[in-house]
PDB file of N, CA and C in Angstrom:
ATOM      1  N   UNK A   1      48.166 139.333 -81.520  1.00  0.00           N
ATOM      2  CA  UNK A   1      48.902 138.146 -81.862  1.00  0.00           C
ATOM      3  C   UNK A   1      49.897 138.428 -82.994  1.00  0.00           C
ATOM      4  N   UNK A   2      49.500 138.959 -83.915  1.00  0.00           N
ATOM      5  CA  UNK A   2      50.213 139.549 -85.259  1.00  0.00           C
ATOM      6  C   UNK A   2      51.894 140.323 -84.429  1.00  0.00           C
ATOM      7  N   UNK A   3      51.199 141.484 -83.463  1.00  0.00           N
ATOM      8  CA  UNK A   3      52.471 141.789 -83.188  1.00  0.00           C
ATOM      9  C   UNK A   3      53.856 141.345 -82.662  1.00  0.00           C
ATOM     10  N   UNK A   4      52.835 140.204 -81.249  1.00  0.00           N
ATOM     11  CA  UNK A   4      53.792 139.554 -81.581  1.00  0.00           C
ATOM     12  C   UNK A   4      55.065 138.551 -82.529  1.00  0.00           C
ATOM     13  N   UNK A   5      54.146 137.910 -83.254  1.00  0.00           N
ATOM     14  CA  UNK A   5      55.225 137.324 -84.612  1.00  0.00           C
ATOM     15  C   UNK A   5      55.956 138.218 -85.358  1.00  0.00           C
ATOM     16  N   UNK A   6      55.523 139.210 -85.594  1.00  0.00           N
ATOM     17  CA  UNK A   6      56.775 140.598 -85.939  1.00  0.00           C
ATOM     18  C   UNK A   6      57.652 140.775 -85.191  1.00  0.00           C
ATOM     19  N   UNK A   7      57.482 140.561 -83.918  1.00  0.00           N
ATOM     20  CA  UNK A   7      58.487 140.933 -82.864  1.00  0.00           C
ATOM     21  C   UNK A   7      59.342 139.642 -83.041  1.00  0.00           C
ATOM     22  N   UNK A   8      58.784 138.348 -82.602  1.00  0.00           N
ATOM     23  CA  UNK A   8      60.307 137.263 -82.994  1.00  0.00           C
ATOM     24  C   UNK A   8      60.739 136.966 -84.111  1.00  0.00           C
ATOM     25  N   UNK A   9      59.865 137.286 -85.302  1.00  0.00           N
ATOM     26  CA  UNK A   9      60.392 136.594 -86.900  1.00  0.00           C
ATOM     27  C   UNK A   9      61.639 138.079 -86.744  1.00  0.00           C
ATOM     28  N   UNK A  10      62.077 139.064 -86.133  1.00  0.00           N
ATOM     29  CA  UNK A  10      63.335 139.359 -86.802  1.00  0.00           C
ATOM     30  C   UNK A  10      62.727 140.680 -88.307  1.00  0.00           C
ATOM     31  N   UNK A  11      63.864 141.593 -88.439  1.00  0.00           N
ATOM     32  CA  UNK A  11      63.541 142.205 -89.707  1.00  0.00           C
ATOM     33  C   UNK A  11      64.427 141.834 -90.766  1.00  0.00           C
ATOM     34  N   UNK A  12      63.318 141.211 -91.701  1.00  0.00           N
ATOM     35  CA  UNK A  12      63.270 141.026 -92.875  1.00  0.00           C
ATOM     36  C   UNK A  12      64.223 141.333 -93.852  1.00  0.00           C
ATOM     37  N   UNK A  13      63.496 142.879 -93.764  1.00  0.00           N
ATOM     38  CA  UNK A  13      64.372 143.663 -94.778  1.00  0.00           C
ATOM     39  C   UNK A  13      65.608 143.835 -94.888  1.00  0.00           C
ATOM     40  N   UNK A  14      66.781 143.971 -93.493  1.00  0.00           N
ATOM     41  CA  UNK A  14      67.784 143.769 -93.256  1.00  0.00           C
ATOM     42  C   UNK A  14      68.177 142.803 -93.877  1.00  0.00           C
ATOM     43  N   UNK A  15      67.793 141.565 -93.317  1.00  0.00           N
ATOM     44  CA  UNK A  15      68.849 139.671 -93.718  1.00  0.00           C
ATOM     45  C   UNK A  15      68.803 140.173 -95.532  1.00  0.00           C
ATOM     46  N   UNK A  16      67.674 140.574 -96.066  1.00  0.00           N
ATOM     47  CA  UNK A  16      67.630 140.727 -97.187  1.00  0.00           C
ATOM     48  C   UNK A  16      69.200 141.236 -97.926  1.00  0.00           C
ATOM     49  N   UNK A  17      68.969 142.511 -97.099  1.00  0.00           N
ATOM     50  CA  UNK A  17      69.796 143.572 -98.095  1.00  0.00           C
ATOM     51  C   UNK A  17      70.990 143.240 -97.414  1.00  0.00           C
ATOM     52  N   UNK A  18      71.369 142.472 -96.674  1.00  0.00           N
ATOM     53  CA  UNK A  18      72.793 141.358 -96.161  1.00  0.00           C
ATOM     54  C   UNK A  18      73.060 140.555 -97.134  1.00  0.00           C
ATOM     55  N   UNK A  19      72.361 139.958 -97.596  1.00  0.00           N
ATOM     56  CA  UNK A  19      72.434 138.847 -98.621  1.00  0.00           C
ATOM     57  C   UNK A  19      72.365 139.318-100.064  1.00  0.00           C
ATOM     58  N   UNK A  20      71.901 140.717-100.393  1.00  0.00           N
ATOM     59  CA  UNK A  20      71.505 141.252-101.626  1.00  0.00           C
ATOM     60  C   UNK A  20      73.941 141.560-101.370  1.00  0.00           C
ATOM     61  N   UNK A  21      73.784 142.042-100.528  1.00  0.00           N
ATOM     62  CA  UNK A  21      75.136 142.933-100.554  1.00  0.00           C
ATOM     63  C   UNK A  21      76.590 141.687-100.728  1.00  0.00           C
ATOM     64  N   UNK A  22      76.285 140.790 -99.815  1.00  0.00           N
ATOM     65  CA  UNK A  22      77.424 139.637-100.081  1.00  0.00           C
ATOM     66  C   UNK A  22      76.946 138.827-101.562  1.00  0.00           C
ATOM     67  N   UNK A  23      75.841 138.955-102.248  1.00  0.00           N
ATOM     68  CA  UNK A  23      75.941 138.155-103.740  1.00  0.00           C
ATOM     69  C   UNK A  23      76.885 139.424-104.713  1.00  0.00           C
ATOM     70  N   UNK A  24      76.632 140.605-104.208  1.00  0.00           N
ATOM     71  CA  UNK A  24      76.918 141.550-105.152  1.00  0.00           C
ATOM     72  C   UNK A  24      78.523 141.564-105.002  1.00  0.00           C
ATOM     73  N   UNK A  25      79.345 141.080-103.475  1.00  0.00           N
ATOM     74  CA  UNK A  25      80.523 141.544-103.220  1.00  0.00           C
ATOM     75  C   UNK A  25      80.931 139.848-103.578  1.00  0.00           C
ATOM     76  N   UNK A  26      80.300 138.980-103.861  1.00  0.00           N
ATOM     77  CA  UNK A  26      81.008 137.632-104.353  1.00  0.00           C
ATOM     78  C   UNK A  26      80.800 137.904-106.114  1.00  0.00           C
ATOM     79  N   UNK A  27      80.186 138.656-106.880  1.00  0.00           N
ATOM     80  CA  UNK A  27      80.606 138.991-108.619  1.00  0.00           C
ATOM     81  C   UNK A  27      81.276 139.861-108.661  1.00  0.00           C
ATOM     82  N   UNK A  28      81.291 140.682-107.841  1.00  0.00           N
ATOM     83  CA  UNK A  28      82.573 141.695-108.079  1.00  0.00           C
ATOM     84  C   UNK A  28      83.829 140.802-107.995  1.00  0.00           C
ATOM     85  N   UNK A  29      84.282 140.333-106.604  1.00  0.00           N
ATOM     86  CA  UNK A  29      85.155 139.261-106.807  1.00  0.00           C
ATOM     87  C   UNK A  29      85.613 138.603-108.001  1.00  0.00           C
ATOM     88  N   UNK A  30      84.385 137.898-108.175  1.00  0.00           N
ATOM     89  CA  UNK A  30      84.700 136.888-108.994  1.00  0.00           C
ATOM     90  C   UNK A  30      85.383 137.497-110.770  1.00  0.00           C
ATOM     91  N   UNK A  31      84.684 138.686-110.987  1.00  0.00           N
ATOM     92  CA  UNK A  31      84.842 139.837-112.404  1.00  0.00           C
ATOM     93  C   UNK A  31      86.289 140.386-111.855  1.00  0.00           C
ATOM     94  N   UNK A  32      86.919 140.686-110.271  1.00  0.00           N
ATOM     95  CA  UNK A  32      87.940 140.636-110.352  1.00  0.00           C
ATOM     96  C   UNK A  32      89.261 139.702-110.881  1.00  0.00           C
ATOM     97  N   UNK A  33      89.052 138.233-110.148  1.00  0.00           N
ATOM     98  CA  UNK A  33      89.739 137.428-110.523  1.00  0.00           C
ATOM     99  C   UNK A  33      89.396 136.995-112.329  1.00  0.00           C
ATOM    100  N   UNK A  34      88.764 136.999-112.386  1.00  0.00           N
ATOM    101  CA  UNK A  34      89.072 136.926-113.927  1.00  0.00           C
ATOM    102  C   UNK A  34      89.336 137.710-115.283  1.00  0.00           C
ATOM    103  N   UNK A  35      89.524 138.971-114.579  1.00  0.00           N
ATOM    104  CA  UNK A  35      90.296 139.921-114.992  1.00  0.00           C
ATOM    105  C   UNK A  35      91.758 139.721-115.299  1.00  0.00           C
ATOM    106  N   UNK A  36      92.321 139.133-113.869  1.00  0.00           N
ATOM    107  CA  UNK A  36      93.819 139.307-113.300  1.00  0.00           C
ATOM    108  C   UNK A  36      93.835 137.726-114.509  1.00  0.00           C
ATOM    109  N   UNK A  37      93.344 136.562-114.906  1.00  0.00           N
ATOM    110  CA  UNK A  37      93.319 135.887-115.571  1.00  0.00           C
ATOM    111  C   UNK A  37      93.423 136.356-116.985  1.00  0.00           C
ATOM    112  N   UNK A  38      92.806 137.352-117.441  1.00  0.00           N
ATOM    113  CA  UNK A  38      93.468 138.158-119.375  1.00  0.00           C
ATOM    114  C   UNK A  38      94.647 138.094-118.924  1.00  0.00           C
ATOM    115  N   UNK A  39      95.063 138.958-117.838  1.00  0.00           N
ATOM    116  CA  UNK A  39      96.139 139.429-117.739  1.00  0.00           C
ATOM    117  C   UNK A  39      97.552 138.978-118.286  1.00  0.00           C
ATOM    118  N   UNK A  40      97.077 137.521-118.034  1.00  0.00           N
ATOM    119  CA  UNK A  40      98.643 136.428-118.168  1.00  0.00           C
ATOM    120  C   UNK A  40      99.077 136.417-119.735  1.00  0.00           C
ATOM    121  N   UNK A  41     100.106 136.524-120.146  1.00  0.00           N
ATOM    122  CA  UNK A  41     100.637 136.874-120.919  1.00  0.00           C
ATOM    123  C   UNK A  41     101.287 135.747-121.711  1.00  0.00           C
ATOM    124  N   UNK A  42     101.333 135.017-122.520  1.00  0.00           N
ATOM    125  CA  UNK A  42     101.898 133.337-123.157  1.00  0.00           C
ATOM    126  C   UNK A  42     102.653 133.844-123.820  1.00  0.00           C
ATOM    127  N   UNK A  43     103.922 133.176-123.691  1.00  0.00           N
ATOM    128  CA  UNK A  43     105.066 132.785-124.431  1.00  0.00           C
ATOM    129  C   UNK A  43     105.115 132.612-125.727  1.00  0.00           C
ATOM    130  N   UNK A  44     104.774 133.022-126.846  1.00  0.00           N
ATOM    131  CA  UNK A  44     104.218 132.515-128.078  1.00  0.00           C
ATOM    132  C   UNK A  44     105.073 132.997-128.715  1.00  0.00           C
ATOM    133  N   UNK A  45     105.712 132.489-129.408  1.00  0.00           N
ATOM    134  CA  UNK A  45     106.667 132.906-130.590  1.00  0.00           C
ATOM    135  C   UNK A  45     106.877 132.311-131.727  1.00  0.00           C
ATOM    136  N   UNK A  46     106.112 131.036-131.931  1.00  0.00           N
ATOM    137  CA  UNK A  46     106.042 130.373-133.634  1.00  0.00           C
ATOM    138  C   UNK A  46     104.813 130.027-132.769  1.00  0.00           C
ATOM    139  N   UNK A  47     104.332 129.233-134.364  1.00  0.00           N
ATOM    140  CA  UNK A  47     103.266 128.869-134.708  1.00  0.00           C
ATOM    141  C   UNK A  47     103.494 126.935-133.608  1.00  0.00           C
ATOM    142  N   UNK A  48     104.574 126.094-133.181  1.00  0.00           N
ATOM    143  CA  UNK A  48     104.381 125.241-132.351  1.00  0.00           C
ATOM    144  C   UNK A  48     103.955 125.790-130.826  1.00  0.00           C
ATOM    145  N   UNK A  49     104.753 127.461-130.115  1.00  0.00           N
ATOM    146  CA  UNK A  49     104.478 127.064-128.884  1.00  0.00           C
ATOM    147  C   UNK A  49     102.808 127.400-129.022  1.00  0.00           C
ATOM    148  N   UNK A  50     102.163 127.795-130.295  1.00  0.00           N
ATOM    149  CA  UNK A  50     100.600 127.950-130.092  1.00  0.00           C
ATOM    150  C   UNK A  50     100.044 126.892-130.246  1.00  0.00           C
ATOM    151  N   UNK A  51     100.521 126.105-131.294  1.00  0.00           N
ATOM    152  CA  UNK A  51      99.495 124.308-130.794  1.00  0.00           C
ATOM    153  C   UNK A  51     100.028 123.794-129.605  1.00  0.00           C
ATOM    154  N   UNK A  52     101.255 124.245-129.040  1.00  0.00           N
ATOM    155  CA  UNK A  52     100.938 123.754-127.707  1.00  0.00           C
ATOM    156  C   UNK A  52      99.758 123.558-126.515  1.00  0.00           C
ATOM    157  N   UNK A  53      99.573 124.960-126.634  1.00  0.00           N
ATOM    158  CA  UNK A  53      98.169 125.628-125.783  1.00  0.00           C
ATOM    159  C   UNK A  53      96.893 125.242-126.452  1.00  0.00           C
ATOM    160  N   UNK A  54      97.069 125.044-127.581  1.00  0.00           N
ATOM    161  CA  UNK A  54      95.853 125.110-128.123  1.00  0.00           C
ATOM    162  C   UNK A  54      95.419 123.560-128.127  1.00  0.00           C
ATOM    163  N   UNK A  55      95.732 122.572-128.229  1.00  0.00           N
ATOM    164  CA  UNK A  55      95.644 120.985-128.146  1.00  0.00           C
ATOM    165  C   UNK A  55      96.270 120.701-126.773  1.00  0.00           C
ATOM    166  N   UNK A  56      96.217 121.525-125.743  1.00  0.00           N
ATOM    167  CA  UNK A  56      96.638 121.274-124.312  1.00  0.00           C
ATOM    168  C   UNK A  56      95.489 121.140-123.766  1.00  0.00           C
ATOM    169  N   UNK A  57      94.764 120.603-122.586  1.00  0.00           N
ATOM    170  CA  UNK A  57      94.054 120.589-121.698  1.00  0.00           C
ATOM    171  C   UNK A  57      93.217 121.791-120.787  1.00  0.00           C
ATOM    172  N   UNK A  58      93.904 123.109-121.345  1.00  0.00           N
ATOM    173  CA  UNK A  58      93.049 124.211-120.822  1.00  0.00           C
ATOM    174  C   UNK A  58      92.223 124.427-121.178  1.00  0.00           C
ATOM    175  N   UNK A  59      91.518 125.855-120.646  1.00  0.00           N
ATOM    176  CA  UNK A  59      90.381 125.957-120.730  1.00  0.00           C
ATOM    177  C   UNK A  59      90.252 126.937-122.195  1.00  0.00           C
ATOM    178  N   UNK A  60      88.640 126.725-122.569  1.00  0.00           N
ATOM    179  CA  UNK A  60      88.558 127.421-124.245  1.00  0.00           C
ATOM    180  C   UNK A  60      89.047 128.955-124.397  1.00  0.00           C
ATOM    181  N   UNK A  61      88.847 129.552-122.960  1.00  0.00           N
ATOM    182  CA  UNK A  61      89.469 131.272-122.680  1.00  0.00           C
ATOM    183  C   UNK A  61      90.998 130.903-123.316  1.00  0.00           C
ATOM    184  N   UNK A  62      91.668 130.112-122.402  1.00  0.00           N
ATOM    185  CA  UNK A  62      92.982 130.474-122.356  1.00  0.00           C
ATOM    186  C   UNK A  62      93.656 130.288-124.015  1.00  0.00           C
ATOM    187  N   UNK A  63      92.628 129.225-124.388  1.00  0.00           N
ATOM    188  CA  UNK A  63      93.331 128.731-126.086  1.00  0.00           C
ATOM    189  C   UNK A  63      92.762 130.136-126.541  1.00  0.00           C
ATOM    190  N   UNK A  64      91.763 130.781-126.589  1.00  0.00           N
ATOM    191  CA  UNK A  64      91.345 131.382-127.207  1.00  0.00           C
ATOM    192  C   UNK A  64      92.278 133.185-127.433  1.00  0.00           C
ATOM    193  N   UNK A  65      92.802 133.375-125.741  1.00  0.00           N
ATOM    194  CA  UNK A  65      93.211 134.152-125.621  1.00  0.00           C
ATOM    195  C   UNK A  65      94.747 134.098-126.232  1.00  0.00           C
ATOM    196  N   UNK A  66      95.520 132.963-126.319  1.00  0.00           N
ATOM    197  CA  UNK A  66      96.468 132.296-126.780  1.00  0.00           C
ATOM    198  C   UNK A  66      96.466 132.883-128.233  1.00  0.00           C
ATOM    199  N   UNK A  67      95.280 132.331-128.718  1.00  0.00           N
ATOM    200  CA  UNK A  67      95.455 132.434-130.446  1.00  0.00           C
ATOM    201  C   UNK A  67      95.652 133.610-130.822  1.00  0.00           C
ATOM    202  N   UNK A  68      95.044 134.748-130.398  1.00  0.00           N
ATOM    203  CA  UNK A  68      94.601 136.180-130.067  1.00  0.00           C
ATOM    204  C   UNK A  68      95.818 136.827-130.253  1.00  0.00           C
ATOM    205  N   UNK A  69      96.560 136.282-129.684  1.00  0.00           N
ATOM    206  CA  UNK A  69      97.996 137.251-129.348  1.00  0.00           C
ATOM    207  C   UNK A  69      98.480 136.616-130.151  1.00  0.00           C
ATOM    208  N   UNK A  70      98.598 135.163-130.717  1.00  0.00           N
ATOM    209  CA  UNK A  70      99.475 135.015-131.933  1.00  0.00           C
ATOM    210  C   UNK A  70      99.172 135.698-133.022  1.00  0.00           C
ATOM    211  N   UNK A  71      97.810 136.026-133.083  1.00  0.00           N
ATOM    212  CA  UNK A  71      97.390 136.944-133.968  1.00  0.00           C
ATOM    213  C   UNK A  71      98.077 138.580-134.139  1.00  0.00           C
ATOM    214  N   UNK A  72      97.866 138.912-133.153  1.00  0.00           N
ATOM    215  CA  UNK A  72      98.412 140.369-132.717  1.00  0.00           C
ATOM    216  C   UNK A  72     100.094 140.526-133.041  1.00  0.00           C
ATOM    217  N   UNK A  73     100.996 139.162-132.976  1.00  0.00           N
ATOM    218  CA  UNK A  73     101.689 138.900-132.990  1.00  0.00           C
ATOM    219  C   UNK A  73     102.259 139.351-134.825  1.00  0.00           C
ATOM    220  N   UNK A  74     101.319 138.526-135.347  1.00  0.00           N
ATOM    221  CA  UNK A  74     101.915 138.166-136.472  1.00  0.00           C
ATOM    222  C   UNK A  74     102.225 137.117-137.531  1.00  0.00           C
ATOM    223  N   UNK A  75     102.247 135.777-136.182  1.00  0.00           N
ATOM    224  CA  UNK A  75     102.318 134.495-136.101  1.00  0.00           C
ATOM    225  C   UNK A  75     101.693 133.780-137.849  1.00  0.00           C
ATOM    226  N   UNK A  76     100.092 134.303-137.331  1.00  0.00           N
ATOM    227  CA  UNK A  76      99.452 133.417-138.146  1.00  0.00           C
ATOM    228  C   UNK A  76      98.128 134.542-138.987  1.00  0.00           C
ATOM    229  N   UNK A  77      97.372 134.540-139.913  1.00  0.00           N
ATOM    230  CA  UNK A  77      96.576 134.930-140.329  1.00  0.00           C
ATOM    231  C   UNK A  77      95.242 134.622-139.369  1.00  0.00           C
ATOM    232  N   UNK A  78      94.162 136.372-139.134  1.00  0.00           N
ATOM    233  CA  UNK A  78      93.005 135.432-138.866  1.00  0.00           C
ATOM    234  C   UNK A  78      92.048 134.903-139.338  1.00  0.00           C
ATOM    235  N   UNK A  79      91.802 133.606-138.987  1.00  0.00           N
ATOM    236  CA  UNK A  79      90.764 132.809-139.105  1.00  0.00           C
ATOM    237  C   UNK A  79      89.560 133.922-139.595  1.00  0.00           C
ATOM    238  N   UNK A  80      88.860 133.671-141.097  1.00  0.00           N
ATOM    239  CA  UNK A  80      87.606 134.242-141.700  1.00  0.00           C
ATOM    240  C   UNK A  80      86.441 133.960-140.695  1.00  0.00           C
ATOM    241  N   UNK A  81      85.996 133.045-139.825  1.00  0.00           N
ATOM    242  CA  UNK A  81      85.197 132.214-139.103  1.00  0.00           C
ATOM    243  C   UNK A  81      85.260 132.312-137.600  1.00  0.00           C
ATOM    244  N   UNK A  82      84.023 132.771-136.700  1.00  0.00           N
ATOM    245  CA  UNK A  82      83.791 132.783-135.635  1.00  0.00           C
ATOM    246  C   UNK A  82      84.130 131.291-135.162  1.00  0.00           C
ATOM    247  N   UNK A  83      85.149 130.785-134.389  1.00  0.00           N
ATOM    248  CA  UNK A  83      84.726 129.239-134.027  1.00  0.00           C
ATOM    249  C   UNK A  83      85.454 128.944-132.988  1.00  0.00           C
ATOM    250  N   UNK A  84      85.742 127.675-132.344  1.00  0.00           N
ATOM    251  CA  UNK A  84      86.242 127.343-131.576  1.00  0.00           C
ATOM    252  C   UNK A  84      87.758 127.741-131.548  1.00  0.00           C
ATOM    253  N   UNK A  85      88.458 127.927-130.386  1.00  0.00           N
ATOM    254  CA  UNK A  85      90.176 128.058-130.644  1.00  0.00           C
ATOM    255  C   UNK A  85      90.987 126.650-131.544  1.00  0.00           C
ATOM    256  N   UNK A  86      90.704 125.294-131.438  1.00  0.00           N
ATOM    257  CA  UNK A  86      91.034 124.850-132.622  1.00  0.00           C
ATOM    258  C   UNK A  86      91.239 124.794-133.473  1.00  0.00           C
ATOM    259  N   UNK A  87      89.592 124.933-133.875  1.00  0.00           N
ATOM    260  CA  UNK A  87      89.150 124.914-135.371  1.00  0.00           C
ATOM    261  C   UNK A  87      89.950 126.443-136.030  1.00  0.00           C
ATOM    262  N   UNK A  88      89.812 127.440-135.490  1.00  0.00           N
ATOM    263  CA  UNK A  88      90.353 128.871-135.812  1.00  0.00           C
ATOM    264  C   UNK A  88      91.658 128.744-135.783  1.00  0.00           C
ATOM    265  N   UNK A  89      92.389 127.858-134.925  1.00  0.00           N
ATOM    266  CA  UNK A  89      94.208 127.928-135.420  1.00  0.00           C
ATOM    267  C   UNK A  89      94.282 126.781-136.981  1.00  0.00           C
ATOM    268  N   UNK A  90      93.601 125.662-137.099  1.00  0.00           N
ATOM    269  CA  UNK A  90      93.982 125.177-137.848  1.00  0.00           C
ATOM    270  C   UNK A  90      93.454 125.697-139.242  1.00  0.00           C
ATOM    271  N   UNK A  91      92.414 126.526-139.151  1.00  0.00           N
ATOM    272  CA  UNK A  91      92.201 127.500-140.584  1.00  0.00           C
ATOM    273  C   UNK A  91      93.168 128.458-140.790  1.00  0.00           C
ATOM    274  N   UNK A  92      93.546 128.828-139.470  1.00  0.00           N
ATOM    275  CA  UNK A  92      94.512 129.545-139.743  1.00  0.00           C
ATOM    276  C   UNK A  92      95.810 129.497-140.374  1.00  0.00           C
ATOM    277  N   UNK A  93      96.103 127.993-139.512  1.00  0.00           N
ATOM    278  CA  UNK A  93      97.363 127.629-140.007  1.00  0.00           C
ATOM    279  C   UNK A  93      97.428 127.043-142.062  1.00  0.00           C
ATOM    280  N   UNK A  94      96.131 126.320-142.204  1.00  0.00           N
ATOM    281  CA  UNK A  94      95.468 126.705-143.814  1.00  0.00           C
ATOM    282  C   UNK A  94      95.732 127.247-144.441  1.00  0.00           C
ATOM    283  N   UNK A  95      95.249 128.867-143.949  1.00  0.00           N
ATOM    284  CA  UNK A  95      95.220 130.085-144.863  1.00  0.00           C
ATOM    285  C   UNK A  95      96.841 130.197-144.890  1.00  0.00           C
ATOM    286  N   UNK A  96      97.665 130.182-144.023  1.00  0.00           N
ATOM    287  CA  UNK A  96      98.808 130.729-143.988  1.00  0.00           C
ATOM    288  C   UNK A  96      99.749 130.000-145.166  1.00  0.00           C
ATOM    289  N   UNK A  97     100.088 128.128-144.848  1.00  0.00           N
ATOM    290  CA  UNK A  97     100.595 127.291-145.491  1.00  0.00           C
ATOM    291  C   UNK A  97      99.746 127.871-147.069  1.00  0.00           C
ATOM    292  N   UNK A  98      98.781 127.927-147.517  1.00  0.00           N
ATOM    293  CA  UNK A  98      98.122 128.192-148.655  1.00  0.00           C
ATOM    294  C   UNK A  98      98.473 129.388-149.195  1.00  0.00           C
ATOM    295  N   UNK A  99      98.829 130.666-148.382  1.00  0.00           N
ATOM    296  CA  UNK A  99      99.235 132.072-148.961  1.00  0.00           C
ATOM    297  C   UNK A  99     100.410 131.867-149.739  1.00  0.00           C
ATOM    298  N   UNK A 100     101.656 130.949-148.882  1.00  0.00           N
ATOM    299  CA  UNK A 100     102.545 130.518-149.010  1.00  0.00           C
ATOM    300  C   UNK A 100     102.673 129.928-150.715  1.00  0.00           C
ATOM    301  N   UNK A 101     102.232 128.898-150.609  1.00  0.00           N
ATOM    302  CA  UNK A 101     102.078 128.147-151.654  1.00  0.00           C
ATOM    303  C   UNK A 101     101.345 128.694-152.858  1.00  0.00           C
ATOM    304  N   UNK A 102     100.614 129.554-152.772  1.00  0.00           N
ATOM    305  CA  UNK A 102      99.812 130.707-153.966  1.00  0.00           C
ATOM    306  C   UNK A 102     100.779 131.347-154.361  1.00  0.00           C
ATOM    307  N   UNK A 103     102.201 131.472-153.503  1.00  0.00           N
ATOM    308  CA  UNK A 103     102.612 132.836-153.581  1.00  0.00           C
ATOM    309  C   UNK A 103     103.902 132.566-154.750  1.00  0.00           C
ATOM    310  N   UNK A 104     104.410 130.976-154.731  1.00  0.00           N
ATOM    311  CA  UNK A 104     105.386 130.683-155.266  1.00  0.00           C
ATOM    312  C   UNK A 104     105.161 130.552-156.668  1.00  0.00           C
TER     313      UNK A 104
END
């Protein structure tokens, strides 16, 4: 009796390692596309087109990646503080207006 139910339930191990192989080829995917997402490159050249992005509706990557490059840039000082892309431009923008004003 046993053999038979082996014979119609089908092998196992196969559907398995079908399904092990399409979860593995849907994160690769997915680690692709959000790769090609760093990629994009923002317009940033003062300190407004970055509160643009940053008090815009995207997502916390994109502000975050935003601030990043204003950083790299030059733009603005970084933020002392691990924190949100907000909170980190407007310390930033802080420290900067404040260097300023120390300096005179």
């Amino acid at each position: 009796m046993s053999a038979i139910l082996m014979m119609t339930t089908g092998n196992d191990s196969t559907d398995i390692k079908d399904t092990k192989k399409e979860n593995t080829e849907k994160v690769v995917k997915k680690k692709e596309d959000s790769d090609k997402k760093e990629v994009k490159a923002y317009n940033i050249k003062n300190k407004e087109d970055l509160a643009k992005i940053i008090y815009s509706k995207q997502d916390e990557q994109t502000k975050m990646n935003a601030y990043n490059e204003a950083i790299e840039k030059g733009i603005l000082p970084r933020s002392h503080n691990y924190q949100e892309a907000v909170y980190a431009y407007e310390e930033s923008v802080w420290q900067d207006e404040n260097e300023i004003t120390n300096q005179k």
